[in-house]
Protein backbone atom coordinates (compact mmCIF):
# COMPACT_ATOMS: atom_id res chain seq x y z
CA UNK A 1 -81.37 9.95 6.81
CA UNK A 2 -79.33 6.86 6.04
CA UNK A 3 -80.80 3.96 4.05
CA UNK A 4 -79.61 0.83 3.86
CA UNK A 5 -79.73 -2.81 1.54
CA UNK A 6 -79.96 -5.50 4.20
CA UNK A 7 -80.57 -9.29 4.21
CA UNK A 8 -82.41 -11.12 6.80
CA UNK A 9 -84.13 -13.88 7.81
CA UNK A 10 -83.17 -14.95 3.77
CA UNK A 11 -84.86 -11.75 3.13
CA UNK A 12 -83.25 -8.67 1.32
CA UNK A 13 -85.30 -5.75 2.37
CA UNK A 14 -84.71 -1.42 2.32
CA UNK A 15 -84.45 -0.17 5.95
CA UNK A 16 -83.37 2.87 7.77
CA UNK A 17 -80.38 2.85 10.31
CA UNK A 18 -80.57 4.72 13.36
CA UNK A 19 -77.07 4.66 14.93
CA UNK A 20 -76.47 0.65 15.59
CA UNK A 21 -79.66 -0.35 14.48
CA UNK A 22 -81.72 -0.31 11.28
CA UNK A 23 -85.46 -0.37 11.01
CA UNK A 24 -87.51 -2.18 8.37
CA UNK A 25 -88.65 0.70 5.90
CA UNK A 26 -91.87 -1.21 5.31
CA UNK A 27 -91.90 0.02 1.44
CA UNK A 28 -92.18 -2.87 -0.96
CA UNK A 29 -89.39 -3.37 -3.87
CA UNK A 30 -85.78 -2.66 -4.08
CA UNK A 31 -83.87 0.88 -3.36
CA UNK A 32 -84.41 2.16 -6.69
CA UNK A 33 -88.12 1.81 -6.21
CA UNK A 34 -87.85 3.34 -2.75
CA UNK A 35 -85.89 6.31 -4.20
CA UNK A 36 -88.27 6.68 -7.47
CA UNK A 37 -90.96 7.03 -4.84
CA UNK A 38 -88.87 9.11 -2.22
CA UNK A 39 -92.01 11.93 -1.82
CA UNK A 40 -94.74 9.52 -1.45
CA UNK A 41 -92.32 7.55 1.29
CA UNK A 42 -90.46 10.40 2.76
CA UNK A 43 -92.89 11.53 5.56
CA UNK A 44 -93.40 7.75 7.00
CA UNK A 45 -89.86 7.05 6.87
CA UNK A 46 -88.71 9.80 9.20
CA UNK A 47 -91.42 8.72 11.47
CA UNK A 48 -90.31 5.59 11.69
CA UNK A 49 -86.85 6.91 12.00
CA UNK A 50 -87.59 9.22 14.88
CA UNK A 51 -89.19 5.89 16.63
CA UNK A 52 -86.90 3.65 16.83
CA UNK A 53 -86.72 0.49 17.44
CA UNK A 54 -85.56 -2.20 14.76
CA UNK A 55 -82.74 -4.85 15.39
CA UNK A 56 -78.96 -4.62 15.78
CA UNK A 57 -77.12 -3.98 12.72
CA UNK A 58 -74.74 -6.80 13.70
CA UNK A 59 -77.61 -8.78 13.17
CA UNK A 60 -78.33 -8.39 9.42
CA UNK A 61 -75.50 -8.68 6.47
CA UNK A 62 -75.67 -5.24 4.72
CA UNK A 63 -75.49 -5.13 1.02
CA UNK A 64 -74.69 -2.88 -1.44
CA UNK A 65 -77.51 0.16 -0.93
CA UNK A 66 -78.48 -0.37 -5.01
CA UNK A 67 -78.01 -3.85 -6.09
CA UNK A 68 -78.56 -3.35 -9.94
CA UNK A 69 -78.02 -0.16 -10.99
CA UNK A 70 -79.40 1.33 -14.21
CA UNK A 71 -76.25 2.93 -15.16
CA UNK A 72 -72.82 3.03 -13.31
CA UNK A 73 -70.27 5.87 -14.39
CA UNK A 74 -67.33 6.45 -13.39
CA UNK A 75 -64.75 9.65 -14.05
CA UNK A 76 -61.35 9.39 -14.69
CA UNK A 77 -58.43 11.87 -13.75
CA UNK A 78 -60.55 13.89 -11.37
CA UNK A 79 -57.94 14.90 -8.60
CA UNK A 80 -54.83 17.06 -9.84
CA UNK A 81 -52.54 15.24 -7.27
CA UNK A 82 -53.73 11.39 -9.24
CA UNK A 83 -53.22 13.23 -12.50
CA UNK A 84 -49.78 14.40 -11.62
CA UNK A 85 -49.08 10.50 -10.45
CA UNK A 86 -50.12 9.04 -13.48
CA UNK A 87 -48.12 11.19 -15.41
CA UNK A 88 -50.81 12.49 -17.53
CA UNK A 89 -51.98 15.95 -18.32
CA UNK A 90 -55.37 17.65 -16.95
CA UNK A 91 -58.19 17.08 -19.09
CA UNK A 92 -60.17 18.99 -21.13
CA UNK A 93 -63.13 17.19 -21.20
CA UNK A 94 -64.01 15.01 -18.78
CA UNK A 95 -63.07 11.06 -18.69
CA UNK A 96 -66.17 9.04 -18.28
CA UNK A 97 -65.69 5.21 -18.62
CA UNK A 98 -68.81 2.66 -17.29
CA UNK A 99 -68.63 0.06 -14.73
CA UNK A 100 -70.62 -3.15 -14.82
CA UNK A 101 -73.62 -4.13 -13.23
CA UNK A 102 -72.28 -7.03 -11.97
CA UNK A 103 -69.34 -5.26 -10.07
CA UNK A 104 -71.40 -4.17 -7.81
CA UNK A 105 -70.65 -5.60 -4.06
CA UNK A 106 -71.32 -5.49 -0.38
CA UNK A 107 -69.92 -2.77 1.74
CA UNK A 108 -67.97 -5.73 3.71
CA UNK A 109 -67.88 -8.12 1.28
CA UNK A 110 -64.40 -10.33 -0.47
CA UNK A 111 -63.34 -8.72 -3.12
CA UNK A 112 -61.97 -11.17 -5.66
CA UNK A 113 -58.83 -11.12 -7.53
CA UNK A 114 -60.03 -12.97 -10.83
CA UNK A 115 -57.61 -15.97 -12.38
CA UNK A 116 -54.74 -14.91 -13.79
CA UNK A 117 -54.75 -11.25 -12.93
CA UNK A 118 -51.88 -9.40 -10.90
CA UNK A 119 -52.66 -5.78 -11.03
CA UNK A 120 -55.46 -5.24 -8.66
CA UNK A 121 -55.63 -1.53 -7.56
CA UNK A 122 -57.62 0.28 -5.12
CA UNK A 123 -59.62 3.67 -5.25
CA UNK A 124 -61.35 5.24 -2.53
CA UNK A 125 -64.57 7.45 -4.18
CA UNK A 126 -67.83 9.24 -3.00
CA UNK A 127 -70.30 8.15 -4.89
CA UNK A 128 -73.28 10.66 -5.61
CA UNK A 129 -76.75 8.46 -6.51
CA UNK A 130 -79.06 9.70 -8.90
CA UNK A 131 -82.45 10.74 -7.65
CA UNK A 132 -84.74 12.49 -9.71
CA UNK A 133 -82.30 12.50 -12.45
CA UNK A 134 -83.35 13.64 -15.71
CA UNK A 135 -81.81 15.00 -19.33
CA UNK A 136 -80.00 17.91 -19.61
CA UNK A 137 -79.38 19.34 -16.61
CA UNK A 138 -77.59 22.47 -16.11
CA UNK A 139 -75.11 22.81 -13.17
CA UNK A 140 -77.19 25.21 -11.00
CA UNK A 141 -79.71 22.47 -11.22
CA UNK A 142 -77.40 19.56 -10.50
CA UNK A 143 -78.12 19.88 -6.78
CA UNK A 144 -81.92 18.39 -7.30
CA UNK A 145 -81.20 15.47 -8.91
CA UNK A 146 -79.28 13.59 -6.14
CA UNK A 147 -81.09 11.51 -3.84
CA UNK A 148 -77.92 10.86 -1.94
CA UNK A 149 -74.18 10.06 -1.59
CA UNK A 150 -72.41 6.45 -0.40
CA UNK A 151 -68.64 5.42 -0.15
CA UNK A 152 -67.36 3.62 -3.37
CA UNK A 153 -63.99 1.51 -3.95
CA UNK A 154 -63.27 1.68 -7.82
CA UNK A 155 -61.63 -1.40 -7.87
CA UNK A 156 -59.14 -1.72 -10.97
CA UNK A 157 -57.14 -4.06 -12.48
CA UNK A 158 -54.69 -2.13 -13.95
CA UNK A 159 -53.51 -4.40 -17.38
CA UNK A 160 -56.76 -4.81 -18.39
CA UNK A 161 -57.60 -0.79 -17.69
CA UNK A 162 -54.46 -0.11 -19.65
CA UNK A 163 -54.84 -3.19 -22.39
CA UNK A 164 -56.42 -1.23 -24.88
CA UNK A 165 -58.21 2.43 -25.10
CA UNK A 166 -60.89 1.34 -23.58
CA UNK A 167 -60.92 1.48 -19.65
CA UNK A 168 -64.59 -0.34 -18.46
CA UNK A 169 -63.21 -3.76 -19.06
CA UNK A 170 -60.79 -3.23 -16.38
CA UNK A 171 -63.13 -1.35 -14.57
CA UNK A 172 -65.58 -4.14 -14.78
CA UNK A 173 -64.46 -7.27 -13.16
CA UNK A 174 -66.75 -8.94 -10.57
CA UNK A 175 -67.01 -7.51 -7.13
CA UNK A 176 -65.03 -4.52 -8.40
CA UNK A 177 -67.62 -2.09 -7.37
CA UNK A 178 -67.79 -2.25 -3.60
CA UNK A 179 -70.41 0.64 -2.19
CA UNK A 180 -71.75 1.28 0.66
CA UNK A 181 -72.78 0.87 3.67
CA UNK A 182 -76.19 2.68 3.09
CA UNK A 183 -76.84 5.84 1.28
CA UNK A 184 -76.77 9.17 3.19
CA UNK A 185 -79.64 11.59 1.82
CA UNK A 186 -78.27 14.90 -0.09
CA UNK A 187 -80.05 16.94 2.72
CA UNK A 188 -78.19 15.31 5.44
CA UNK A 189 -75.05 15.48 4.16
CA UNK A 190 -74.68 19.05 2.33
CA UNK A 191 -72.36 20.09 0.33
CA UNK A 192 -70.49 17.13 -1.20
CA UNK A 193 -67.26 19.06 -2.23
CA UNK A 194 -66.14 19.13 1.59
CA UNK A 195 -65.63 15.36 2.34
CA UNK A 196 -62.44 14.09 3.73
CA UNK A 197 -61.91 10.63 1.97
CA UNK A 198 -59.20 8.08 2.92
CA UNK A 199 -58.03 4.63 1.92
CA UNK A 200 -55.98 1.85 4.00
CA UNK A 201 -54.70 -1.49 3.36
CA UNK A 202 -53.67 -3.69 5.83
CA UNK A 203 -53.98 -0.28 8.12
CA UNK A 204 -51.40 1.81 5.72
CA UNK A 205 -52.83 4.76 4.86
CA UNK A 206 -52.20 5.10 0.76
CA UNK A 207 -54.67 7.93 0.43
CA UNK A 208 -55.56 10.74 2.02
CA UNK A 209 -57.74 13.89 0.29
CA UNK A 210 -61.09 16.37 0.53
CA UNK A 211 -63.78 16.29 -2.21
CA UNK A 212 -63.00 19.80 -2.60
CA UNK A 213 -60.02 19.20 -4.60
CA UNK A 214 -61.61 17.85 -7.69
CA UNK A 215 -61.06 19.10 -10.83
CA UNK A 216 -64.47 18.62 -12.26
CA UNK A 217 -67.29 18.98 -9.25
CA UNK A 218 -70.04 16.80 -8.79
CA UNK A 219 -72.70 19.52 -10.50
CA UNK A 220 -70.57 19.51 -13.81
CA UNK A 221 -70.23 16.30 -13.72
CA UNK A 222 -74.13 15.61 -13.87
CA UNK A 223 -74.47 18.72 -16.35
CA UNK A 224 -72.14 16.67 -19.11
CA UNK A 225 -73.75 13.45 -18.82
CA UNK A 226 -76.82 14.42 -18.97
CA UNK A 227 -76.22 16.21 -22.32
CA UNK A 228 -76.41 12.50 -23.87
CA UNK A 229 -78.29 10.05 -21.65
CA UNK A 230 -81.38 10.95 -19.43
CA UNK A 231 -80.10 10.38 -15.62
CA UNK A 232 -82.24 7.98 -13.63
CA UNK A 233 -83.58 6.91 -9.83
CA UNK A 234 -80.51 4.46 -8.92
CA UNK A 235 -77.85 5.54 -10.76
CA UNK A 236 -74.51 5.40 -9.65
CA UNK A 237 -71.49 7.67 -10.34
CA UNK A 238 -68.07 7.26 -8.85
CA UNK A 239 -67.06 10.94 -8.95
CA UNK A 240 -63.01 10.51 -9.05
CA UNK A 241 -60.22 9.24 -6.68
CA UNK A 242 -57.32 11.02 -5.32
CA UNK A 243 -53.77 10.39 -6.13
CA UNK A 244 -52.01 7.63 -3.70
CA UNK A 245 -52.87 4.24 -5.77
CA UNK A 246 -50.96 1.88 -5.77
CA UNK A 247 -49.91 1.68 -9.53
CA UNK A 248 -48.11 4.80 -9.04
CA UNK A 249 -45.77 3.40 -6.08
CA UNK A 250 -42.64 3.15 -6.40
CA UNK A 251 -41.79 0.19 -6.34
CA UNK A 252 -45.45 -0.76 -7.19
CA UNK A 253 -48.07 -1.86 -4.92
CA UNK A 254 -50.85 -4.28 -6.55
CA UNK A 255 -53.12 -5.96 -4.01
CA UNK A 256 -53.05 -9.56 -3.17
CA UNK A 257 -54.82 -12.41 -1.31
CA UNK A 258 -55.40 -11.45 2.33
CA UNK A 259 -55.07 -7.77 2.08
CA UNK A 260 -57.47 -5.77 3.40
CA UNK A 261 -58.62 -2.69 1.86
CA UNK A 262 -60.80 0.01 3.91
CA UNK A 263 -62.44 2.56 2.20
CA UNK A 264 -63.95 6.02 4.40
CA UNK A 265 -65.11 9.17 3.93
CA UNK A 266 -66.62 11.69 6.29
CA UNK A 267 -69.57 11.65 7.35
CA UNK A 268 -70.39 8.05 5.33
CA UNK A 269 -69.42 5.77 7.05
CA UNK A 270 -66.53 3.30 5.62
CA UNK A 271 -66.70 -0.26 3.71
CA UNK A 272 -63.95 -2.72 3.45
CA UNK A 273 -63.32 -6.03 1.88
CA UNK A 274 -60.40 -8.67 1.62
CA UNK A 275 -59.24 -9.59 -1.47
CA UNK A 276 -59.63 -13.46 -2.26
CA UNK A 277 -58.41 -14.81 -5.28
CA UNK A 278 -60.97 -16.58 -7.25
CA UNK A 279 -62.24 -19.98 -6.92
């Protein structure tokens, strides 16, 4: 099933899309309350699904699938070929750094290039959302605790990321966090670590990879951080981006005004956003 953030009417509502159409879900409160509540909701929902009905997708402005995220994670140096480009060796441990709440954006929304920056970089991700979550989890119970899995764009600007030891402030800006365009349920989609994922600006492809080539998967991911921090409904985790950025062209390629930056991965859907310097 694919669920979906939408606006309409002034409203922002949870609703189910059918191919070019999405369907009021009819359940009060935001995503996260919809996923806390996924059994009790389940049945009617794929009712209403197998209905139809609803009103054109072109009619509504989609917005990120969870708005305000409890937690948003992010790991670092997850694909040997972006390791290799930033010219670092293959961790250990994994690299977890946090994302703000208020990076968050629309599937097709601007993305804005905040005053005074110049190093705006792009990273294509599948993002896993958290489900029934909970505190440590062992990988061969990983599986359970995702509701479902959305196309991310771990936007970066690259001075700030590399200012000081510290990554999330770079991470962080506003609108940095495009996802979207709905959330496609872990049952629907399968295994995770098969997903072709690309990124384009302008229509250049600048990456190009398959989920399966991560160095930590999506199961040991949950299993570390859930050693320290009980995992909750909503969630977010950007689960790595392959190499092909543009900090690590030669010459280098930072994004700018106007550029357009499209963000797909099988089976997802896509999202992209212009970047718009800020006003």
């Amino acid at each position: 099933m694919k669920l979906a953030t939408y606006t309409a009417n002034g409203q922002t509502r949870t609703g189910i899309v059918v191919g070019d159409a999405i369907i009021d879900s009819g359940v009060a409160g935001t995503m996260i309350d919809l996923i806390r509540d996924w059994d009790h909701h389940k049945g009617d929902l794929e009712k209403k699904a197998a209905a139809g009905g609803g009103v054109p997708l072109t009619s509504v402005r989609l917005e990120a699938p969870v708005q305000r995220p409890g937690k948003i994670f992010a790991i670092g140096l997850n694909y040997a070929d972006h390791i290799a480009e930033s010219k670092m060796e293959t961790p250990q441990r994994q690299v977890w750094f946090t994302k703000a709440q208020t990076s968050v954006n629309g599937p097709y929304d601007d993305i804005e290039i905040a005053k005074g920056t110049m190093t705006n970089d792009y990273e294509v991700e599948l993002v896993a959302i958290i489900g029934k979550g909970g505190k440590h989890v062992s990988a061969d119970d990983a599986a359970s605790t995702i509701f479902g899995y959305c196309v991310g764009n771990d936007v970066t600007e690259r001075m700030w990321q590399h200012g000081g030891t510290q990554w999330s402030l770079g991470k962080s800006f506003d609108t940095h966090a495009p996802m979207g365009p709905w959330i496609v349920t872990a049952d629907e989609v399968g295994d995770p670590h098969s997903l072709g994922l690309r990124c384009f600006v302008n229509g250049e492809q600048r990456q190009n990879s398959n989920t399966q080539h991560l160095v930590f998967n999506i199961w040991s991911q949950i299993e570390h951080l859930s050693v320290g921090m009980t995992l909750e409904p909503g969630d977010c985790l950007f689960t790595g981006t392959p190499g092909g950025v543009g900090a690590a062209m030669d010459p280098r390629q930072f994004l700018q005004p106007g550029d357009i930056v499209r963000c797909e991965i099988n089976g997802l859907g896509h999202i992209e956003g212009t970047m718009v310097a800020e006003g």
